[in-house]
N, C-alpha and C. Protein backbone atom coordinates (compact mmCIF):
# COMPACT_ATOMS: atom_id res chain seq x y z
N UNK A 1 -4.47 2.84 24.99
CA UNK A 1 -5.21 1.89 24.19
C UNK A 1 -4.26 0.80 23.69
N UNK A 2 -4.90 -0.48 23.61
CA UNK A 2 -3.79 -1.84 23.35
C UNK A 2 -3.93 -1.67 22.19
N UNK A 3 -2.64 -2.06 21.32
CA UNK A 3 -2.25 -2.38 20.02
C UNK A 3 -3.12 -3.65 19.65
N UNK A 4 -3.24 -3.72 18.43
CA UNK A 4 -4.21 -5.15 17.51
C UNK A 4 -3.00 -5.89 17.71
N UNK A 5 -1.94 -5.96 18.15
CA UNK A 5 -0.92 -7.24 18.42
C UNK A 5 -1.21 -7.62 20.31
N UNK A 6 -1.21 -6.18 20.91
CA UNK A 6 -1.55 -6.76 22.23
C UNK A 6 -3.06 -7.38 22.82
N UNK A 7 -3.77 -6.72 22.17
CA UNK A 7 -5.03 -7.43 21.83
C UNK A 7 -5.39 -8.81 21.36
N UNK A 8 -4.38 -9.53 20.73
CA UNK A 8 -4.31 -10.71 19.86
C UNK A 8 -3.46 -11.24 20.85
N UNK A 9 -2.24 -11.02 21.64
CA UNK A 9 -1.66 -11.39 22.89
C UNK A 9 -3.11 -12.01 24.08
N UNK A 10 -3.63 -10.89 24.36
CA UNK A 10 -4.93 -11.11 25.35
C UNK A 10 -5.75 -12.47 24.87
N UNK A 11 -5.96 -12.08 23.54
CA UNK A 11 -6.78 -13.17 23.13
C UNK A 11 -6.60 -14.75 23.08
N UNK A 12 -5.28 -14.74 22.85
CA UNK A 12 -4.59 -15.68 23.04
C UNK A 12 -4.65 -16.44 24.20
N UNK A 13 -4.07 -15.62 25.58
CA UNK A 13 -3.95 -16.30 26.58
C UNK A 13 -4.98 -16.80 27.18
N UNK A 14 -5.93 -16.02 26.73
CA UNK A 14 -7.52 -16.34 26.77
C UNK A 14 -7.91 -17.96 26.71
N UNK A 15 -7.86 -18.32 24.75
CA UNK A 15 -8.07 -19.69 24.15
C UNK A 15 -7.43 -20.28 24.73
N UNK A 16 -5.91 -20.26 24.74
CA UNK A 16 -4.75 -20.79 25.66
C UNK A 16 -5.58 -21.45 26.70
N UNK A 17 -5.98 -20.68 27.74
CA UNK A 17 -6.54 -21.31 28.68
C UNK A 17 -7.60 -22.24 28.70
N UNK A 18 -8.39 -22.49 28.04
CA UNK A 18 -9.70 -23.43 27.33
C UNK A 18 -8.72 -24.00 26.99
N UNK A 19 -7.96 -24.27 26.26
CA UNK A 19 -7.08 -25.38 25.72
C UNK A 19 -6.53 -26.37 26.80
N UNK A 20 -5.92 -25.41 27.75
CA UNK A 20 -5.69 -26.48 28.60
C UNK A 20 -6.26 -26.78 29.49
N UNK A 21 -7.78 -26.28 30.04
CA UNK A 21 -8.88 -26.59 30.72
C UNK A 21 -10.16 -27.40 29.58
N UNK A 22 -10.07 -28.23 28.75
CA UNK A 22 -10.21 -28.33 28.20
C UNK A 22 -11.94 -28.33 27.35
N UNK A 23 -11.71 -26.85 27.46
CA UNK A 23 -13.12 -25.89 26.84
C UNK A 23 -13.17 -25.26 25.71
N UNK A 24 -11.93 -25.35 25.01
CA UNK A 24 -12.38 -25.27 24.08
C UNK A 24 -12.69 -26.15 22.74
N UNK A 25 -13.89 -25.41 22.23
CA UNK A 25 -14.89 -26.34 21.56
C UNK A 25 -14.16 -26.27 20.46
N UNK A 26 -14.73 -27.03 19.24
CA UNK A 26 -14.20 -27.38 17.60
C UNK A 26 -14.90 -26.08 17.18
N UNK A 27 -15.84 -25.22 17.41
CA UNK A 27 -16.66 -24.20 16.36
C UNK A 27 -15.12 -22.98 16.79
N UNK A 28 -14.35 -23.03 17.80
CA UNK A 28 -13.94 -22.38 17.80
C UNK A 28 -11.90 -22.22 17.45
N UNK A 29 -11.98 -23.35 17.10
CA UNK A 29 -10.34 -24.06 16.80
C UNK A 29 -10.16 -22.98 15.46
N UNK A 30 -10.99 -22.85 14.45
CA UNK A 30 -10.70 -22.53 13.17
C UNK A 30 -10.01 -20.51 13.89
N UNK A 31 -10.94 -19.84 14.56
CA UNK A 31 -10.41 -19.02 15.35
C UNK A 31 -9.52 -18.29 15.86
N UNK A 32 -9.07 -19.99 16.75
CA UNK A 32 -7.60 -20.04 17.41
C UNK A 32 -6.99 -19.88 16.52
N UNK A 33 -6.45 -20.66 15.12
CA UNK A 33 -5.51 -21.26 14.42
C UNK A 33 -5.42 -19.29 13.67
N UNK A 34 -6.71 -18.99 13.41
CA UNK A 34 -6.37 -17.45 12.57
C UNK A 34 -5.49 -16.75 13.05
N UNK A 35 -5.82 -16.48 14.72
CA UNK A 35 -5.28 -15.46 15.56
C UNK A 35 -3.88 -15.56 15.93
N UNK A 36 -3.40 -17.21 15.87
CA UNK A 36 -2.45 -17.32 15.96
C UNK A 36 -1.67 -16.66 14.49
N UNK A 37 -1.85 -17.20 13.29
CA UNK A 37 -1.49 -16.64 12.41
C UNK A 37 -1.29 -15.13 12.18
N UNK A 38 -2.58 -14.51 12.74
CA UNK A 38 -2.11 -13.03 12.89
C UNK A 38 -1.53 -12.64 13.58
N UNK A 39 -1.07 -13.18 14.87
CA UNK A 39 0.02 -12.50 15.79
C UNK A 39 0.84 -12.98 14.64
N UNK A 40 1.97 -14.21 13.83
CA UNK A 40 2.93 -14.25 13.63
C UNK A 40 2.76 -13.22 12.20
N UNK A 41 2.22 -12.94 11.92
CA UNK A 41 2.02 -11.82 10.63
C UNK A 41 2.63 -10.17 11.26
N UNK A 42 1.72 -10.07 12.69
CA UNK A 42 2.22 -8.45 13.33
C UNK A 42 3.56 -8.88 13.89
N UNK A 43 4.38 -10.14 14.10
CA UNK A 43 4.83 -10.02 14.73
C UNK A 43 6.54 -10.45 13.66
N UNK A 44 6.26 -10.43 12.48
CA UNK A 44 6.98 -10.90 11.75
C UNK A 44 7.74 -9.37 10.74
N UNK A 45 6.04 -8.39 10.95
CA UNK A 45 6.32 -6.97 10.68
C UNK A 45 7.46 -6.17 11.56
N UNK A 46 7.10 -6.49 12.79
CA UNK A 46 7.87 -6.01 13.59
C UNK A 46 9.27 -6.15 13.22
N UNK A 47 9.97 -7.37 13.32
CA UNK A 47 11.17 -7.63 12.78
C UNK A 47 11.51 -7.10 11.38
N UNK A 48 10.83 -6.96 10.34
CA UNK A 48 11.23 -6.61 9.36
C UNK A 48 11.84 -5.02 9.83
N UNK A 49 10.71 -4.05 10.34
CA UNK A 49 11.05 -2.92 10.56
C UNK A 49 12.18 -2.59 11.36
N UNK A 50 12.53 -3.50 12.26
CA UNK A 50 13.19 -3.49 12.98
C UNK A 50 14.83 -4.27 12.82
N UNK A 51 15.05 -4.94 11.47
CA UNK A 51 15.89 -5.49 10.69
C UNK A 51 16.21 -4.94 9.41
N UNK A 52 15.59 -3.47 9.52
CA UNK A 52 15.73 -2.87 8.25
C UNK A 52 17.05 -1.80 8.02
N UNK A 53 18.35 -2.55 7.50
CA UNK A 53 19.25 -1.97 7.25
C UNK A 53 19.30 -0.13 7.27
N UNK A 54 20.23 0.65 8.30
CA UNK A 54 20.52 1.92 7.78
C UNK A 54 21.47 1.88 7.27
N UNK A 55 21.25 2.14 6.05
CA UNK A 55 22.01 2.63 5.05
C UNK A 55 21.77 3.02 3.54
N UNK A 56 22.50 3.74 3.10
CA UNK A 56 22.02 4.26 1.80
C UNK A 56 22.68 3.41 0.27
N UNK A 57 22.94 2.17 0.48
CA UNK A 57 23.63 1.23 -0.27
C UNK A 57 22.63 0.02 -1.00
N UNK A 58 22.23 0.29 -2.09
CA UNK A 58 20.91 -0.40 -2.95
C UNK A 58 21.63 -1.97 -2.55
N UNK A 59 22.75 -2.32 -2.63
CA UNK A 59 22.93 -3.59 -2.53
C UNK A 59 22.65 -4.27 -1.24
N UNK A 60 23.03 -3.29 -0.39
CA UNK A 60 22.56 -3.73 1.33
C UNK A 60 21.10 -3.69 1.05
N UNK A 61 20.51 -2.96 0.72
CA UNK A 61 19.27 -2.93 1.28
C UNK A 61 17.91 -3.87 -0.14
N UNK A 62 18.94 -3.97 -0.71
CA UNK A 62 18.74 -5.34 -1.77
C UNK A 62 17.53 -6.47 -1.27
N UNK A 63 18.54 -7.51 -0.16
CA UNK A 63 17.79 -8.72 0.28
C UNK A 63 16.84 -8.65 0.86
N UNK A 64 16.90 -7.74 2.11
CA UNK A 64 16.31 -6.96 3.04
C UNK A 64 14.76 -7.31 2.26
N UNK A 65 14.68 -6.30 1.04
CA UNK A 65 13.39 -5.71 0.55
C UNK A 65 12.91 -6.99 0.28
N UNK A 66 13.61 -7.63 -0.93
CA UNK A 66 13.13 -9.30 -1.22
C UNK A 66 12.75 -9.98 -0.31
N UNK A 67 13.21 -10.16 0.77
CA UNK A 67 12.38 -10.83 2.11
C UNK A 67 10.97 -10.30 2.00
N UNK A 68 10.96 -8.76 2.66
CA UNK A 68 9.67 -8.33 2.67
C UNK A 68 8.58 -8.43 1.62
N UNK A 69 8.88 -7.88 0.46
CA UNK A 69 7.83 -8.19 -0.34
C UNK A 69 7.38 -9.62 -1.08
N UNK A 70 8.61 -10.70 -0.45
CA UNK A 70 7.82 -12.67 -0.84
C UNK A 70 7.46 -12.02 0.14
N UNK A 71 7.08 -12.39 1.63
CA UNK A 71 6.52 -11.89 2.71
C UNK A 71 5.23 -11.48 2.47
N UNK A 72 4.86 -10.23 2.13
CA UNK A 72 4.08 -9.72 1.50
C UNK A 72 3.34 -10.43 0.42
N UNK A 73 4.11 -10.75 -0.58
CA UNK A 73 3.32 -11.69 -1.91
C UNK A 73 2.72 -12.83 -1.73
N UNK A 74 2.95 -12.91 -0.67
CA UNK A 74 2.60 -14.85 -0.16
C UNK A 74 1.36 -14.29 0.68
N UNK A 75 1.21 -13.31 1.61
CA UNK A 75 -0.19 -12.55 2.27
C UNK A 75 -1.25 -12.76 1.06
N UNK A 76 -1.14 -12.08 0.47
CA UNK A 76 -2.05 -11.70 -0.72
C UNK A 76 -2.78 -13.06 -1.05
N UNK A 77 -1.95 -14.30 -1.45
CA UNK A 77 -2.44 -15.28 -1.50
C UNK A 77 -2.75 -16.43 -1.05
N UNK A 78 -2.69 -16.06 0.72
CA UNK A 78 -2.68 -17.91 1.18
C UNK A 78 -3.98 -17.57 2.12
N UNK A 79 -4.13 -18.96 2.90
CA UNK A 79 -5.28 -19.01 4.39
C UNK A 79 -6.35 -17.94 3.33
N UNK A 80 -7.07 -18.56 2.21
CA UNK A 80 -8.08 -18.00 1.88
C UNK A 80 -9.34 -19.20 2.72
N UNK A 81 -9.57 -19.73 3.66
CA UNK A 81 -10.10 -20.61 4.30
C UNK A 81 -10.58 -19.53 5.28
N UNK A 82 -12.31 -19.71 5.69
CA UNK A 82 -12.89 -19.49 6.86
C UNK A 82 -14.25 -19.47 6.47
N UNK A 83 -15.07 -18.70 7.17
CA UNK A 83 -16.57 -18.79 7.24
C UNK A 83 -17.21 -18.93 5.63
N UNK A 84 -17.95 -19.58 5.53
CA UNK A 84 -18.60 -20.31 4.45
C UNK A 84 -19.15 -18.91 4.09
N UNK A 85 -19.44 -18.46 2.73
CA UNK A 85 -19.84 -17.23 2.02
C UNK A 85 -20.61 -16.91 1.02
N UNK A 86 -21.76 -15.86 1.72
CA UNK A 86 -22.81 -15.88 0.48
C UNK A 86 -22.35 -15.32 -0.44
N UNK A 87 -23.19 -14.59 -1.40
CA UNK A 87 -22.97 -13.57 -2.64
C UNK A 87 -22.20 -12.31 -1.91
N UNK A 88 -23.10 -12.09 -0.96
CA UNK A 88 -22.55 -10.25 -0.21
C UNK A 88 -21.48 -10.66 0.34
N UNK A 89 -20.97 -11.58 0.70
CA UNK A 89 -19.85 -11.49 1.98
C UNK A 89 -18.48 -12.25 0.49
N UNK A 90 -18.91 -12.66 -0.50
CA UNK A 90 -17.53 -13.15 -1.21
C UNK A 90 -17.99 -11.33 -2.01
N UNK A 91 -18.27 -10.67 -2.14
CA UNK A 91 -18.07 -9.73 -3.08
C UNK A 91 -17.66 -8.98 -1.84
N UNK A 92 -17.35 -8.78 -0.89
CA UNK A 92 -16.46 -8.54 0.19
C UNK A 92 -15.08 -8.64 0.54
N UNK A 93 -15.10 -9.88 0.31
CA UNK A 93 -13.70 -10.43 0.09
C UNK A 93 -13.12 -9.84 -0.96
N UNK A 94 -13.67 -10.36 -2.15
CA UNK A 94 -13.26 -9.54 -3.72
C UNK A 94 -12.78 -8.22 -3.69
N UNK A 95 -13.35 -7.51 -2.90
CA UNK A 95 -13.07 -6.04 -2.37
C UNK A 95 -11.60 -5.48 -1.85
N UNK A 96 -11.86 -6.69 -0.65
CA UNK A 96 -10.99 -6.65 0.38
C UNK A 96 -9.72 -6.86 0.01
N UNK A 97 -9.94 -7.75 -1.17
CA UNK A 97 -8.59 -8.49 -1.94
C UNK A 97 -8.08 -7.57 -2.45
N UNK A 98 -8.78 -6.60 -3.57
CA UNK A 98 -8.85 -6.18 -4.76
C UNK A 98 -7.99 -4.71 -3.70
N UNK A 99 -8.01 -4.39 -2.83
CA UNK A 99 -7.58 -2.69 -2.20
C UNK A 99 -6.17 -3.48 -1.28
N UNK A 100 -6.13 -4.85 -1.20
CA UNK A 100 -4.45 -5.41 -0.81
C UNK A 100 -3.88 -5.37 -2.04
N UNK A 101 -4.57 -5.59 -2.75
CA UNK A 101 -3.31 -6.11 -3.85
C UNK A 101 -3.28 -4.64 -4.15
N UNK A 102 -3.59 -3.57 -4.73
CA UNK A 102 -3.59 -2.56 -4.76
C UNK A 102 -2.51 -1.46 -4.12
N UNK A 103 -2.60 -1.62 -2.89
CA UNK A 103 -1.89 -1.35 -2.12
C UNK A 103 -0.44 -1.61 -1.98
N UNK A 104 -0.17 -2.90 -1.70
CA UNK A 104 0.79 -4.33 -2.17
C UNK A 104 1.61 -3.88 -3.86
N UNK A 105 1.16 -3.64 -4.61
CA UNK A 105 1.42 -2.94 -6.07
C UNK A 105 1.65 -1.43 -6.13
N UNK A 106 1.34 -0.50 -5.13
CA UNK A 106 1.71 0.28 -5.51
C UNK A 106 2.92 1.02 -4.60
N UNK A 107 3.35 -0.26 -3.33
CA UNK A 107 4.67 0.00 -2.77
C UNK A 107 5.43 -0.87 -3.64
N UNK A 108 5.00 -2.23 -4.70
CA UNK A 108 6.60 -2.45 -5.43
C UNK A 108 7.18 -1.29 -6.10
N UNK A 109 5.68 -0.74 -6.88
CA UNK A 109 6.47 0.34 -7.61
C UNK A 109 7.52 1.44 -7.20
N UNK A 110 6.70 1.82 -6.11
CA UNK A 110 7.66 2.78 -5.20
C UNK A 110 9.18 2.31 -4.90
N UNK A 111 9.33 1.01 -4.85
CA UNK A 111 10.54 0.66 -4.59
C UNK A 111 11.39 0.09 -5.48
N UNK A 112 10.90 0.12 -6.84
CA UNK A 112 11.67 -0.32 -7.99
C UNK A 112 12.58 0.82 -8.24
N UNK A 113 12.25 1.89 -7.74
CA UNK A 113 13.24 3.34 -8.03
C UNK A 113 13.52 4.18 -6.89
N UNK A 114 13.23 3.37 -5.95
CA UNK A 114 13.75 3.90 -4.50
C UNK A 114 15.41 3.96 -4.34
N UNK A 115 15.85 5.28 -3.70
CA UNK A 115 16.54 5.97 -3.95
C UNK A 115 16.94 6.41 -2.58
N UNK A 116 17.19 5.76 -1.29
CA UNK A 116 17.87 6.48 0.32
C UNK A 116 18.43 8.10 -0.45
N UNK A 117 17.98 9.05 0.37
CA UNK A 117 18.60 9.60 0.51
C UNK A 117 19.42 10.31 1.82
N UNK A 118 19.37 9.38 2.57
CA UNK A 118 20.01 9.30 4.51
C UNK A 118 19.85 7.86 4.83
N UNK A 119 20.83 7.23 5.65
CA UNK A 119 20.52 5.86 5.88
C UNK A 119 19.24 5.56 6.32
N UNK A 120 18.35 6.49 7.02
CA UNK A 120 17.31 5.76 7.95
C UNK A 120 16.52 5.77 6.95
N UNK A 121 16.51 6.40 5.64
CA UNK A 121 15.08 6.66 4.63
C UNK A 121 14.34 5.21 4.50
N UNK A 122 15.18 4.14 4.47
CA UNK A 122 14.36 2.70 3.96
C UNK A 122 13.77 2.14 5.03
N UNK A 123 14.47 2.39 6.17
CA UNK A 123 13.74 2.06 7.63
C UNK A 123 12.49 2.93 7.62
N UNK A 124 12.44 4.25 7.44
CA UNK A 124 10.97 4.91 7.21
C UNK A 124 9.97 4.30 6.46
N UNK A 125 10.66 4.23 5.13
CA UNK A 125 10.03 3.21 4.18
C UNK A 125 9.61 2.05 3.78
N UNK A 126 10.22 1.08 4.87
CA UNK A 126 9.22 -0.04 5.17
C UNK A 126 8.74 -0.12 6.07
N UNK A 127 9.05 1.05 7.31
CA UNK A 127 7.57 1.59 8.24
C UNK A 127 6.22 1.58 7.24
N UNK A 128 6.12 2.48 6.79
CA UNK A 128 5.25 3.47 5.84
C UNK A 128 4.57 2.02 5.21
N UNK A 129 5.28 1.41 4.75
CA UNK A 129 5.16 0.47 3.79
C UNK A 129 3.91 -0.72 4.91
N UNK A 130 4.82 -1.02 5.60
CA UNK A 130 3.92 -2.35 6.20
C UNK A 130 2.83 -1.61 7.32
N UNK A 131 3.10 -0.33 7.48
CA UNK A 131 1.71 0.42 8.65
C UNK A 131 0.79 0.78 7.55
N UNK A 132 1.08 0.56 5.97
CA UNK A 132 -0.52 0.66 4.96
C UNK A 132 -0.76 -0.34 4.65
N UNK A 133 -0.17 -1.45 4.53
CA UNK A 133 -0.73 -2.59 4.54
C UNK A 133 -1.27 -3.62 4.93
N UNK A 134 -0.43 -3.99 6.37
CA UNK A 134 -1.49 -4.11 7.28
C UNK A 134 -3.06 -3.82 7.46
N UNK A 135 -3.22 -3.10 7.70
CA UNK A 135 -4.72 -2.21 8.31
C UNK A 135 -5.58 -3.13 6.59
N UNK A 136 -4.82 -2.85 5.63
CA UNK A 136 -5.88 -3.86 4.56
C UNK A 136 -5.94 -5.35 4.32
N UNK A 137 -4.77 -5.41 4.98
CA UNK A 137 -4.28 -6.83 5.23
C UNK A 137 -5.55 -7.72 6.24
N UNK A 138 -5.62 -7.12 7.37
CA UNK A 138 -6.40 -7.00 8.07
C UNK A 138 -7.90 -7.07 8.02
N UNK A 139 -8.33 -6.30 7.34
CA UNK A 139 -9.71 -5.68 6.71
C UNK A 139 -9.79 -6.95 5.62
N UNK A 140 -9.43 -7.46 5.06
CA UNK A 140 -8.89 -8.97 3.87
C UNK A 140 -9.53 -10.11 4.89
N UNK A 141 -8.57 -9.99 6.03
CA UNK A 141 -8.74 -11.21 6.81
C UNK A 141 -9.76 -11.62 7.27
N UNK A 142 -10.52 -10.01 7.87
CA UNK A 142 -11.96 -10.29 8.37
C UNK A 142 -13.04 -10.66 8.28
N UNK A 143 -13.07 -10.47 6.52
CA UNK A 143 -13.57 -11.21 5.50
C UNK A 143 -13.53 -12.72 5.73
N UNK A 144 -12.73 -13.50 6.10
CA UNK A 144 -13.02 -14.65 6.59
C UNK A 144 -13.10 -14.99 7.76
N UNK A 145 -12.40 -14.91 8.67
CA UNK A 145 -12.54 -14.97 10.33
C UNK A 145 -12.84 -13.92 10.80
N UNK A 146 -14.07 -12.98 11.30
CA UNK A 146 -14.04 -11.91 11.95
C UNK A 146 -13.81 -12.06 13.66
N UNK A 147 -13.24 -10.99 14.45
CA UNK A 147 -12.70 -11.30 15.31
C UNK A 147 -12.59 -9.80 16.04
């Protein structure tokens, strides 16, 4: 089964192609512009996890975290733009918002007193970290562009 990043790959090369056959329409640009954004979101996770210091040294693994969670803090609040919204579909959003930020808040806490105890523990831990947030991250987004 394809990953929601290789899936968003497919999709891509897809619009891609209307773009440069030139089919694709304006109802569907707002779309493009999301999907692109969400590949660089899965694909920005990737690197974090994959740039995530082993070691058990709070100062190494210091900046590291600060990257991720502006990263993170800036999700929560930007590209609130897409499909125009009744009562049911913004108390949706509200929802959607309300279980990121949630989420989003209850890994700072976890990491205000995070504590390696083996180098790889923080590499686990911003696994853990961005594979629960995502999926609401996600579920947030759909709320405006579904896809």
């Amino acid at each position: 089964m394809a990953t929601t990043l290789e899936q968003y790959y497919q999709m891509k090369q897809q619009l891609t192609a209307k773009i440069d056959n030139g089919t694709l329409n304006v109802d569907q640009l707002l779309g493009y512009q999301e999907l692109l954004y969400r590949i660089s979101v899965l694909e920005a996770c990737m690197g974090f996890v994959k740039t995530a210091p082993l070691t058990t040294s709070i100062g190494m693994l210091g900046y590291h975290y600060q990257v991720v969670e502006a990263f993170f803090g800036n999700l929560v609040q930007e590209r609130q733009i897409g499909m125009p919204a009744d009562e049911h579909l913004r108390n949706q959003r509200g929802t959607a918002l309300g279980n990121l930020q949630t989420v989003f808040k209850s890994f700072q806490k976890q990491f205000k007193s995070f504590q390696p105890d083996k180098p790889e523990a923080y590499r686990a831990a911003i696994t853990k970290m961005i594979n629960t947030i995502l999926p609401a991250w996600l579920q947030y987004r759909y709320t405006y562009i579904p896809f």
